[in-house]
Protein backbone atom coordinates (compact mmCIF):
# COMPACT_ATOMS: atom_id res chain seq x y z
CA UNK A 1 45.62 -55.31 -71.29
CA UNK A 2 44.11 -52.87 -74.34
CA UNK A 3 41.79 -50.69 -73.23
CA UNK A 4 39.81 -48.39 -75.53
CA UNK A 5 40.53 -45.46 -76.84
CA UNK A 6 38.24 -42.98 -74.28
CA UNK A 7 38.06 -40.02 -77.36
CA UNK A 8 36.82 -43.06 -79.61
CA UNK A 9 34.73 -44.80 -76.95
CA UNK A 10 32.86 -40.88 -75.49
CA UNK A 11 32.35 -40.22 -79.51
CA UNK A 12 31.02 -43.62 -79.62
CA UNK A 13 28.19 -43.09 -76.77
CA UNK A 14 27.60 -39.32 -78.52
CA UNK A 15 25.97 -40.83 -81.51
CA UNK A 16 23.08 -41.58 -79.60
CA UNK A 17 20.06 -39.31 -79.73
CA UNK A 18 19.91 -36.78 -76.71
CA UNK A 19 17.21 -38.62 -74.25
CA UNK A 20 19.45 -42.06 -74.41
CA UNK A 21 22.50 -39.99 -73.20
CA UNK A 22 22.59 -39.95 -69.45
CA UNK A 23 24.67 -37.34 -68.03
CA UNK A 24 26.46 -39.34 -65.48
CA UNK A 25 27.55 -42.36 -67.57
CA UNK A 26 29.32 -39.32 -69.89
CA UNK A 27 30.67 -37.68 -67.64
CA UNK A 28 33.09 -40.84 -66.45
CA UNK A 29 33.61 -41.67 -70.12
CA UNK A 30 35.16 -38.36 -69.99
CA UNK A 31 37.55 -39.12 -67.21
CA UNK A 32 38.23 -42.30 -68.74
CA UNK A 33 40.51 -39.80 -70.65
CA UNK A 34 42.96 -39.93 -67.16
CA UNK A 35 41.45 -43.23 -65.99
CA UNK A 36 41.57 -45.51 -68.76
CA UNK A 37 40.38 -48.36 -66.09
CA UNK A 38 37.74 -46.59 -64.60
CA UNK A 39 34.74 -48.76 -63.77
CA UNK A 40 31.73 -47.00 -64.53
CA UNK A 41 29.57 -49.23 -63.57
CA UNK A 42 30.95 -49.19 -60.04
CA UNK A 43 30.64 -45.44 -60.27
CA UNK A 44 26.87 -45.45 -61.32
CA UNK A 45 26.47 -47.96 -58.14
CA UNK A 46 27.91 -45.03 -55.75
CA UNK A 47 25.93 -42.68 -57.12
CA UNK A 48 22.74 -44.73 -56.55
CA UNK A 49 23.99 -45.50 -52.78
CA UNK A 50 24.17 -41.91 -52.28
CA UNK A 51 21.07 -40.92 -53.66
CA UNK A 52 19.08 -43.80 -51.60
CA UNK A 53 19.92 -42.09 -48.13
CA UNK A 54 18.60 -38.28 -49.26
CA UNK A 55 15.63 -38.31 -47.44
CA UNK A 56 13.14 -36.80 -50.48
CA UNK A 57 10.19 -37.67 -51.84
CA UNK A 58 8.30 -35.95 -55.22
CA UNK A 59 5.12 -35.80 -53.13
CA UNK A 60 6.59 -33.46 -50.72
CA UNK A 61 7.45 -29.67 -51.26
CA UNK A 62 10.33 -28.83 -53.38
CA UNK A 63 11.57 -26.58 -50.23
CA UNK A 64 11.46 -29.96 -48.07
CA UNK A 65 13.65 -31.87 -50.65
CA UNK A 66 16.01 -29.52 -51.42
CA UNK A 67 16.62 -29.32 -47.83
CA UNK A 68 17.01 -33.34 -47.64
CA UNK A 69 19.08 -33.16 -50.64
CA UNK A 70 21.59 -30.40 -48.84
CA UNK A 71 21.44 -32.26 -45.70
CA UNK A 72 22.87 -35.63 -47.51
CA UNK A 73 25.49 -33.55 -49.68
CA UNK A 74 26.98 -30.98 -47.80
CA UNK A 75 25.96 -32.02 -44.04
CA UNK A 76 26.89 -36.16 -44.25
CA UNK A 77 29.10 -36.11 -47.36
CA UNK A 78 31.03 -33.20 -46.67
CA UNK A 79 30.87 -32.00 -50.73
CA UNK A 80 32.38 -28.55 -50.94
CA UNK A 81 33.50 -26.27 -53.10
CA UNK A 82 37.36 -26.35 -53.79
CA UNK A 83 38.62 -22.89 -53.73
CA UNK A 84 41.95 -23.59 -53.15
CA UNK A 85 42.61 -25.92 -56.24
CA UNK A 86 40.45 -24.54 -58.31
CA UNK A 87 41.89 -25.28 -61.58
CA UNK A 88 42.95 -28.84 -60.70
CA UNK A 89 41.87 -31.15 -63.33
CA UNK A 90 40.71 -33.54 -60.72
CA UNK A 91 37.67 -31.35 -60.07
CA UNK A 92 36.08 -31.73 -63.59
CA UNK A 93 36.27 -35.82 -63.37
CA UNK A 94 33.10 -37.27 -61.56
CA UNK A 95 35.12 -39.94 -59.77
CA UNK A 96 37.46 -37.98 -58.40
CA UNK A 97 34.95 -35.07 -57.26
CA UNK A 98 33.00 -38.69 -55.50
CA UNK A 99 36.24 -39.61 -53.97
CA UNK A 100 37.79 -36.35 -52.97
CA UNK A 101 34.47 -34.41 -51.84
CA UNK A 102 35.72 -31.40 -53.73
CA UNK A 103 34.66 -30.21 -57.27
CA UNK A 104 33.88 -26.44 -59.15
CA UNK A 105 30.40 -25.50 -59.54
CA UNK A 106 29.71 -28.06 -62.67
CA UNK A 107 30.79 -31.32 -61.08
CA UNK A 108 29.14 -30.63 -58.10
CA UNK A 109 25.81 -29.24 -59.74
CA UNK A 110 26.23 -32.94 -61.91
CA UNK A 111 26.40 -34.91 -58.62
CA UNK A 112 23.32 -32.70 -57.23
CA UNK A 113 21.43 -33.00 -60.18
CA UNK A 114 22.68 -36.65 -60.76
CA UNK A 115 21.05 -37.66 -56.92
CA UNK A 116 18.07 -35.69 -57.61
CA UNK A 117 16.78 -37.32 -60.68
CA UNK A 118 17.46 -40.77 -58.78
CA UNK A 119 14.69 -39.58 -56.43
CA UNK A 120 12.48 -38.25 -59.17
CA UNK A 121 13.13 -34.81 -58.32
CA UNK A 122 12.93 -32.29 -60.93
CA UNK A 123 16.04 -30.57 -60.90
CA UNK A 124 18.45 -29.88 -63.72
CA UNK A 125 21.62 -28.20 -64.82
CA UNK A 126 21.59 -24.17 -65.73
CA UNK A 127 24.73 -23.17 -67.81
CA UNK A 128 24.33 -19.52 -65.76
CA UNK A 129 27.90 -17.87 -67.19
CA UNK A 130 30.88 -18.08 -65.48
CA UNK A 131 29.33 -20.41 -63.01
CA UNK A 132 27.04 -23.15 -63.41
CA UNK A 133 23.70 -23.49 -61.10
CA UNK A 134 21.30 -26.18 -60.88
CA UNK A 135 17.43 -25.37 -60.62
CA UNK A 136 13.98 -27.07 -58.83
CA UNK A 137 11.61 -26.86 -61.69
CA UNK A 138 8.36 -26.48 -59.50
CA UNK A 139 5.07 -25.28 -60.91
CA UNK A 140 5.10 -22.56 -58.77
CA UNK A 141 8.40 -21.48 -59.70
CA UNK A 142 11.76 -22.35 -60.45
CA UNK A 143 14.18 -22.45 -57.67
CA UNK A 144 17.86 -21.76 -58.16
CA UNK A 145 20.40 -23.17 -56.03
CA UNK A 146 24.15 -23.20 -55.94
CA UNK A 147 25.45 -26.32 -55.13
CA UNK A 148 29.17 -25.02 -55.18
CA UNK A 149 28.01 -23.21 -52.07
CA UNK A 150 25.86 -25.83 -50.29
CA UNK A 151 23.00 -25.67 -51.98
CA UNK A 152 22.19 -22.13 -51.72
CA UNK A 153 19.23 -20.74 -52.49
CA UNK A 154 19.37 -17.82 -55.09
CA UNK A 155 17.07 -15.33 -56.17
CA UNK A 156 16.88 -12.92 -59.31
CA UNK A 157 19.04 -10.38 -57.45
CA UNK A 158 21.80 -12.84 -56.00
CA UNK A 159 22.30 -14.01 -60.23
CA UNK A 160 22.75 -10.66 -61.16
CA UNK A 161 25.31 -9.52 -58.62
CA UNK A 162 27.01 -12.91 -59.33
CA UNK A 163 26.92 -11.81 -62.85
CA UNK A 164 28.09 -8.24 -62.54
CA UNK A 165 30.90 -10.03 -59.94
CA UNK A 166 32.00 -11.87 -62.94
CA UNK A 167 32.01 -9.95 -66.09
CA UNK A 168 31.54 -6.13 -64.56
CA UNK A 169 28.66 -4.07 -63.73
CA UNK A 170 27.57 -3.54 -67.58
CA UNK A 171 26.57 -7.03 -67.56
CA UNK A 172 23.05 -8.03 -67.88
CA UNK A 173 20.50 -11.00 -66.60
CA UNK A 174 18.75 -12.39 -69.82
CA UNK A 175 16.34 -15.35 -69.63
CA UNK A 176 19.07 -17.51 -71.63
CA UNK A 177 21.07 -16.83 -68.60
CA UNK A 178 18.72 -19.19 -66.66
CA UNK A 179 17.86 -21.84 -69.04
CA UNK A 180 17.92 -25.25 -68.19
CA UNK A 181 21.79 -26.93 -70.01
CA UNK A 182 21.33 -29.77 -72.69
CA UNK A 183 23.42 -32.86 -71.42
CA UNK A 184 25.05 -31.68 -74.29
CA UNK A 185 25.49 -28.34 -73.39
CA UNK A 186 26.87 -29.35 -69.78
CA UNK A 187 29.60 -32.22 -71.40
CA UNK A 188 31.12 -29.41 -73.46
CA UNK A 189 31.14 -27.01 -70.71
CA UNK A 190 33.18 -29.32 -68.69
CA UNK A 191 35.69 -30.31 -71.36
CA UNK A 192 36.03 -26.26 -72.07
CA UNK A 193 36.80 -26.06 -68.86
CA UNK A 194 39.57 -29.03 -68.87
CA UNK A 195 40.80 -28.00 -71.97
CA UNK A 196 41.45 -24.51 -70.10
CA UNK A 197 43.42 -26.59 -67.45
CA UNK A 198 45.47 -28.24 -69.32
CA UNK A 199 46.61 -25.82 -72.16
CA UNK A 200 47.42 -23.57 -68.42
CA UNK A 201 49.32 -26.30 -67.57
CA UNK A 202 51.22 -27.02 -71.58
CA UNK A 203 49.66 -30.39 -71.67
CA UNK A 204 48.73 -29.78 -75.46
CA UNK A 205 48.40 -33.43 -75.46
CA UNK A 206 45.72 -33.66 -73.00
CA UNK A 207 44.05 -30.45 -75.03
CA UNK A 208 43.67 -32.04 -78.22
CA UNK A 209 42.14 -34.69 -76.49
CA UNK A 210 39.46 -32.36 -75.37
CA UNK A 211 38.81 -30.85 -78.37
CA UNK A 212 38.50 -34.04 -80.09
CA UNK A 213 35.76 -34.52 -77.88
CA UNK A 214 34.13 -31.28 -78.02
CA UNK A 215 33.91 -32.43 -81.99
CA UNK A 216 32.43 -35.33 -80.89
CA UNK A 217 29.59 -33.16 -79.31
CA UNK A 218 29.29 -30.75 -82.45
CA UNK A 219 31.30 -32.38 -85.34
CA UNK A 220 30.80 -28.78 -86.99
CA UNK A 221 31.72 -26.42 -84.65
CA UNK A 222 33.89 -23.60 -85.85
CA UNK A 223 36.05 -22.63 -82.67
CA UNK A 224 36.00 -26.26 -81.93
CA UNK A 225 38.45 -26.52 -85.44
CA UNK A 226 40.04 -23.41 -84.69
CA UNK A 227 41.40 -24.55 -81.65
CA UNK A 228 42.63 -27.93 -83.11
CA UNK A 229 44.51 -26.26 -85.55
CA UNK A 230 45.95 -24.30 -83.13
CA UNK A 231 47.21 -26.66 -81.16
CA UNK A 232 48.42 -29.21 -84.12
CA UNK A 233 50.73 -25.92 -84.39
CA UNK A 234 52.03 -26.34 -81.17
CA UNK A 235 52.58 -29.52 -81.46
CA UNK A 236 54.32 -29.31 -84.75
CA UNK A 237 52.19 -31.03 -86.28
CA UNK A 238 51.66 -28.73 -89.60
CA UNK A 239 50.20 -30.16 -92.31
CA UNK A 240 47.28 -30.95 -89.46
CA UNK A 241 47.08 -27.18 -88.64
CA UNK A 242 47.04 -26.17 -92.28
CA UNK A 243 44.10 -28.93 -92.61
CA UNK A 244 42.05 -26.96 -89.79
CA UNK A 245 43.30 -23.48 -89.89
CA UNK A 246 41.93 -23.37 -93.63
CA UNK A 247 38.67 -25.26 -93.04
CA UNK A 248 38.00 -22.72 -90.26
CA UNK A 249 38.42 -19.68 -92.47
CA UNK A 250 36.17 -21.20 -94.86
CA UNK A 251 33.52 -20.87 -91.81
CA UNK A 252 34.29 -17.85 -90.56
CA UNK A 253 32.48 -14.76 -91.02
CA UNK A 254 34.75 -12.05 -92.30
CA UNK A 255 34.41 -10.23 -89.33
CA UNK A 256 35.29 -12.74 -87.19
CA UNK A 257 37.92 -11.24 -85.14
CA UNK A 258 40.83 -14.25 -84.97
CA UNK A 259 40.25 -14.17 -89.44
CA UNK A 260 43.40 -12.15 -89.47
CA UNK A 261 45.54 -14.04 -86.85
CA UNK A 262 44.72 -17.32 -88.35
CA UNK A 263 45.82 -15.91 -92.05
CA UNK A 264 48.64 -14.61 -90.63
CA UNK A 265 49.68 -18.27 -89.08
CA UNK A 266 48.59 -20.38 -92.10
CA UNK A 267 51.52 -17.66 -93.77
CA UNK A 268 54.06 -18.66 -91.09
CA UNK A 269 53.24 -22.70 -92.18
CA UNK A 270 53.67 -21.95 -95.62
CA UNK A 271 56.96 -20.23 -95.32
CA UNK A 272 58.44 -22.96 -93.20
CA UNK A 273 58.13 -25.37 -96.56
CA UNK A 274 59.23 -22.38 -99.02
């Protein structure tokens, strides 16, 4: 049996304008990408089950459903954070992070977020650097919780040592820091974060994939091309990597700091056919 092409068929379901993308249904046409058979509707269904037992309701305070929400996730279902696998691929695919119980901060902040808005809670994704949060937009304040670490609670100090953890102690909180993610946003953090993964692992296959995808998201993005020209390179795939290696210079300021590295490869190319 043919099944479609998942780059094709996620491109396909990108066209439409932000407020008809739900996150969810991306996110499996993602890992349609490893499960070319996945049934998303099935997948949609579990969600739904799940979020139907989290004892919340939008009348009540936002303290008393984050608490139901934590109880149903990380008290019943057992989600948690896998440390030990971190870079598995499995943890960026929504199906397996249902199956499995285990995902990195993004999958499980899409499954929180994902229950919540089933319940008409007002919670949503924060693309906080280096490891993405979820917040309770309340008119009384925001809440920030960390659903790769049941649900924590986190306050203004917490995100800056977090930050400071991450990228050293010159590092700074700034408002963007906190910002509610586009469903945008949040798909191409996840496929940054399996293209990581699988260029780790030499699956350039799998990589290109990603990008492709990525470009799907923001046809025009510069490091988007840079990195498919890259890996055409790898690949050995040449007159590709000439294609996107020049397109990106033609986008890149000149003090963009890979300018020289890419001239320097687009050189290599040329010599090959000297």
């Amino acid at each position: 049996m043919e099944y479609p092409d998942p780059v094709l068929e996620f491109a396909h379901y990108l066209k439409r304008a932000e407020e008809e993308i739900s996150l969810d249904e991306a996110a499996l046409l993602l890992a349609r990408t490893e499960y070319p058979t996945l049934d998303i509707a099935h997948r949609l269904a579990q969600l739904d089950s799940l979020a139907a037992r989290a004892e919340c309701d939008p009348a009540e305070p936002p303290r008393s459903n984050i608490a139901g929400l934590n109880r149903l996730l990380f008290d019943e279902e057992s989600f948690v954070g896998n440390e030990e696998e971190y870079d598995d691929p499995r943890n960026s695919f929504l199906n397996d992070v249902l199956d499995r119980k285990k995902g990195i901060p993004i999958t499980l902040s899409l499954v929180y977020q994902e229950i919540a808005r089933r319940r008409g809670l007002p919670v949503v994704g924060v693309g906080f650097p280096g490891h993405f949060l979820v917040k309770y937009c309340d008119r009384s304040g925001d809440i920030l919780l960390d659903p790769y670490h049941r649900g924590t609670v986190l306050n203004r100090q917490d995100c800056e040592e977090k930050l400071k953890k991450q990228f050293g102690q010159e590092a700074e909180l700034r408002p963007e820091h906190l910002a509610a993610s586009t469903t945008r946003q949040t798909l191409g953090r996840m496929l940054n974060n399996l293209k990581g993964s699988y260029f780790r692992r030499k699956d350039f296959r799998k990589v290109l994939m990603m990008i492709e995808m990525g470009l799907a998201i923001d046809p025009a993005s510069r490091q988007e091309i840079h990195d498919r020209g890259m890996i055409y390179y790898m690949l050995r795939r040449y007159p590709e990597a000439l294609v996107d290696l020049r397109t990106y210079l033609s986008l890149a300021p000149a003090d963009d700091p890979q300018v020289q590295d890419v001239k320097s490869l687009i050189h290599r190319i040329r010599a090959m056919f000297n």
